[in-house]
Protein backbone atom coordinates (compact mmCIF):
# COMPACT_ATOMS: atom_id res chain seq x y z
CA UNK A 1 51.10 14.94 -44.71
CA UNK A 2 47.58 14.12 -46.18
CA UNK A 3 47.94 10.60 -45.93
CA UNK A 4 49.00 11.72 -42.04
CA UNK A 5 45.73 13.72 -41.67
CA UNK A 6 43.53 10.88 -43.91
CA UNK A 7 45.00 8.65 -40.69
CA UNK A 8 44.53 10.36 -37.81
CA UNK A 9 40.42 11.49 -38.85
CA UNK A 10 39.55 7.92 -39.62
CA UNK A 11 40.97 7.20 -36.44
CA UNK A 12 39.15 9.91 -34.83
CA UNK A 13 36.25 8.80 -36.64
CA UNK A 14 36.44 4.87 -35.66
CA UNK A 15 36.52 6.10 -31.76
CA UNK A 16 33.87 7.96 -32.35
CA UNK A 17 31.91 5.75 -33.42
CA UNK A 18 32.67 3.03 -30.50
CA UNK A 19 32.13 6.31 -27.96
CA UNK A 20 28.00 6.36 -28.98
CA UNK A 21 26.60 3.28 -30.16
CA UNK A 22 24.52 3.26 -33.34
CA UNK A 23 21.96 1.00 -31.34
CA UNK A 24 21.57 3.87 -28.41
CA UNK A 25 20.67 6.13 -30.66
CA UNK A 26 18.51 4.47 -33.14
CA UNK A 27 16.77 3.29 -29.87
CA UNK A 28 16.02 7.26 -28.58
CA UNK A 29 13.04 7.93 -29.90
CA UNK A 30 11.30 4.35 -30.72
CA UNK A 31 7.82 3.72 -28.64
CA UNK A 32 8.07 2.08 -25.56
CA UNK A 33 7.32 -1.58 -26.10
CA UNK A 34 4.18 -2.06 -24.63
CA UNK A 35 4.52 -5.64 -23.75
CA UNK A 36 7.88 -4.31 -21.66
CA UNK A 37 5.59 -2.90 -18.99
CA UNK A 38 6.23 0.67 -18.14
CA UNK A 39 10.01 1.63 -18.89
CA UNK A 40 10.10 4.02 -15.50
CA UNK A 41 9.26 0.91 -13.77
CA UNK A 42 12.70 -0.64 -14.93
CA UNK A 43 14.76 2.31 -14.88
CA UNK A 44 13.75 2.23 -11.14
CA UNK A 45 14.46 -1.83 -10.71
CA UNK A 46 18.07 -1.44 -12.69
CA UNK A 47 18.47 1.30 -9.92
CA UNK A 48 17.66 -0.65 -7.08
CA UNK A 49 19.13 -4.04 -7.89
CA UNK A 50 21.45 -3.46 -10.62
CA UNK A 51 23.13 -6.25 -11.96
CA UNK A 52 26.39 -6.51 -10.53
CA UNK A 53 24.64 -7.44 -7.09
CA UNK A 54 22.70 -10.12 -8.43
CA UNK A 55 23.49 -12.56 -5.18
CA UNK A 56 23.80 -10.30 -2.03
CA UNK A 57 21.49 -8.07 -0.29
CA UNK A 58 20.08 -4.84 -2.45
CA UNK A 59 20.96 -1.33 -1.25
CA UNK A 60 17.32 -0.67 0.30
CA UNK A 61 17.61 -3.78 2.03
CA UNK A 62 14.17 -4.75 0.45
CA UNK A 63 15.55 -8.10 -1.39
CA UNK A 64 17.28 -10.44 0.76
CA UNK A 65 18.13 -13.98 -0.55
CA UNK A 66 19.13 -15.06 2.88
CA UNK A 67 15.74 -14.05 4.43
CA UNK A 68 14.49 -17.67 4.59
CA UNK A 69 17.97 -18.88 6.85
CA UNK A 70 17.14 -15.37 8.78
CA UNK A 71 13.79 -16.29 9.78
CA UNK A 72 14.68 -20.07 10.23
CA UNK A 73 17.12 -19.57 12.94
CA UNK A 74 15.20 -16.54 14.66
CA UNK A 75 11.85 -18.37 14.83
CA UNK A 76 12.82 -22.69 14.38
CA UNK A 77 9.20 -23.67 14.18
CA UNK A 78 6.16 -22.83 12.54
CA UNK A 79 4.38 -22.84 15.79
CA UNK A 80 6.55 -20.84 17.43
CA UNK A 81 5.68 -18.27 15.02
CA UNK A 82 1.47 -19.28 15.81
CA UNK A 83 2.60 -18.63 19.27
CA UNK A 84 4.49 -15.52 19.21
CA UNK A 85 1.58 -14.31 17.05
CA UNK A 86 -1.13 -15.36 19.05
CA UNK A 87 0.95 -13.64 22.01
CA UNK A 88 1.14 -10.54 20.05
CA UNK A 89 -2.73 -10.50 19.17
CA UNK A 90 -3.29 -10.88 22.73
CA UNK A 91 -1.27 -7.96 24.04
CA UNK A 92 -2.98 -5.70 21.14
CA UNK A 93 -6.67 -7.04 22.78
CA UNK A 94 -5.43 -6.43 26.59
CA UNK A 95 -4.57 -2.84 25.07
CA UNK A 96 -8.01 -2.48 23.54
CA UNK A 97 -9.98 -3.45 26.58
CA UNK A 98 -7.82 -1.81 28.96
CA UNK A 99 -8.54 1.81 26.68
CA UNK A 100 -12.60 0.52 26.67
CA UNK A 101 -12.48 0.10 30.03
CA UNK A 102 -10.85 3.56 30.74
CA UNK A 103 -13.35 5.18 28.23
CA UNK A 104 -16.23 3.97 29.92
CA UNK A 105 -15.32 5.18 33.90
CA UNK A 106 -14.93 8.66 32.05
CA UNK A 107 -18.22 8.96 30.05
CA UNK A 108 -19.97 6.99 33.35
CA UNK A 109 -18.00 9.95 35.36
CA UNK A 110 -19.39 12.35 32.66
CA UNK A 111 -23.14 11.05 32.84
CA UNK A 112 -23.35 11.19 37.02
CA UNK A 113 -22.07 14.57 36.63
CA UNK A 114 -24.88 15.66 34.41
CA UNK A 115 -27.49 13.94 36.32
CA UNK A 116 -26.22 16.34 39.45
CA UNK A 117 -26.25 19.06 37.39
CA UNK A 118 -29.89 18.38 36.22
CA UNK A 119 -30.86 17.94 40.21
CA UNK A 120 -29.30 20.97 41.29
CA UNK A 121 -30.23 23.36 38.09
CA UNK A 122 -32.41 22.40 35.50
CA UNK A 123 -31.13 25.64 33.53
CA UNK A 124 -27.84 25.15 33.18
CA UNK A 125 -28.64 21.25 32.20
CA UNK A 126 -30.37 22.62 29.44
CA UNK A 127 -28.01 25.03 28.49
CA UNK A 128 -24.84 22.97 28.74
CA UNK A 129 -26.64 19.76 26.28
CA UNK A 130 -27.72 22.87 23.83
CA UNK A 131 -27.22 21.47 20.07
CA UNK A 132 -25.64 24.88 19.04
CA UNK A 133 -24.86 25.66 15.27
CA UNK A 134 -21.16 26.42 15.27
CA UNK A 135 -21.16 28.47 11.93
CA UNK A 136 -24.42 30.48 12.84
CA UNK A 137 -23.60 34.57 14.34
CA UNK A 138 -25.78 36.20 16.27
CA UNK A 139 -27.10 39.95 15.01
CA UNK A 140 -24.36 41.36 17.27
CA UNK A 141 -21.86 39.59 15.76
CA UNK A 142 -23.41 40.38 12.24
CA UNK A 143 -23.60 43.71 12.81
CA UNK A 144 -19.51 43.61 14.14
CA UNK A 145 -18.09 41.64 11.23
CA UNK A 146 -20.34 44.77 9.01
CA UNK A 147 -17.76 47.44 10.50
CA UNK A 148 -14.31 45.53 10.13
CA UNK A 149 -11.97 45.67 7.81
CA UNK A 150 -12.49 42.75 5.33
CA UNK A 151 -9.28 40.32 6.38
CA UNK A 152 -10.20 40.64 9.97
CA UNK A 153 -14.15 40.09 9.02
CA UNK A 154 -12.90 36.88 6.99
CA UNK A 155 -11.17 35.71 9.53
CA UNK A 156 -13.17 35.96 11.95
CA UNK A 157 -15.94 34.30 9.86
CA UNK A 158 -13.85 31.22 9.45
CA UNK A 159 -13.60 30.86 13.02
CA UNK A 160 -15.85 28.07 14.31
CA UNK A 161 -16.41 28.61 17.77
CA UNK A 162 -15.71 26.39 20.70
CA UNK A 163 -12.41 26.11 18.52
CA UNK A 164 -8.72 27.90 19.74
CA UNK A 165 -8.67 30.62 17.48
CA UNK A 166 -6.07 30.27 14.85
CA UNK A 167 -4.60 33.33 14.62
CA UNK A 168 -3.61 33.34 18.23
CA UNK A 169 0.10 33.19 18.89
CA UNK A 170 1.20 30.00 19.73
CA UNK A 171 2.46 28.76 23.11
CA UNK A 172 6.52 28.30 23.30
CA UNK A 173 8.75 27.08 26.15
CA UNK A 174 10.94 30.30 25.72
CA UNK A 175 10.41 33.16 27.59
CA UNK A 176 9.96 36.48 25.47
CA UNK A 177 12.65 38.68 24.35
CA UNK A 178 11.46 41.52 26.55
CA UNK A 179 10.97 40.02 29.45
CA UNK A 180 8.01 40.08 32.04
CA UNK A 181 6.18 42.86 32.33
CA UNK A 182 5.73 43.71 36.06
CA UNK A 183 3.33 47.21 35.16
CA UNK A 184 0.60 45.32 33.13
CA UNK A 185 -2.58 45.24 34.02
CA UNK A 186 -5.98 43.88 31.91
CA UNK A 187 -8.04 46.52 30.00
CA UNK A 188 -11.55 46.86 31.64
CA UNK A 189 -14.10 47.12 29.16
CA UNK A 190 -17.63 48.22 30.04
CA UNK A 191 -20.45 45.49 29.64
């Protein structure tokens, strides 16, 4: 019976010992070797190309050995390539002028409009080419931030004006859950 149970733990103890090896766990807590480069760099590349796929295409599809045969029968000659290039340049340049040229007739729309405005009224030229300082409140609007509460106050400070304000609810293509509201009609405030 002992010689039975001697037998069976150095058994145990032999499978054991081919279950973990000695080398994995001598290696746990050793420095990475510098001149390895850095070690999360090659757990990621065993990831990504592990070694069983050494002469097909990788899992990404970033590594292709057969890219050079790919590209070969696509495009046969280097000057097709020139060419489709070229070609490709070209329609990016036709795209640029074409968005210049569009850019211009709007700002040269935008200028004649201004010079009517200045003929007909010099006052509202003037006011509309104002350099205004977006972040600068008026004593009125000092004097309302003073008497809110201090979210409201902060937001409102943080709104730059000339801007859609922020907290505003945003447009949807759904109608509301209540439905229209046939009765409403805008609060008149007095000036």
């Amino acid at each position: 019976m002992a010689s039975t149970l001697l037998a069976w733990c150095s058994r145990s103890r032999a499978a054991a010992s081919h279950a973990v090896p000695a080398s994995h766990v001598r290696q746990y807590a050793k420095p990475a070797d510098p001149s390895q480069g850095d070690t999360r760099l090659l757990l990621i590349r065993r990831a990504l190309y592990p070694a069983n796929i050494r002469n097909r295409p990788s899992p990404t599809g970033t590594w292709r050995p057969d890219v050079r045969q790919t590209i070969q029968r696509a495009i046969p000659s280097v000057q097709a390539h020139h060419t489709i290039e070229r070609a490709w340049l070209l329609h990016r340049r036709h795209l640029r002028k074409r968005r210049e040229t569009e850019l211009a007739r709007k700002f040269e729309c935008m200028r004649r409009a201004m010079d009517e405005l200045k003929n007909i009224d010099s006052k509202l030229y003037m006011e509309a080419n104002k350099v205004e300082d977006p972040r600068a409140r008026s004593q009125v609007e000092m004097e309302m931030i003073k008497q809110m509460p201090a979210l409201e106050a902060r937001a409102f400070d943080a709104r730059i004006r000339g801007l859609f304000p922020r907290e505003m609810k945003i447009p949807a293509d759904t109608p509301s859950k209540t439905g229209w509201d046939y009765n409403w009609k805008p609060i008149e405030r007095p000036l």
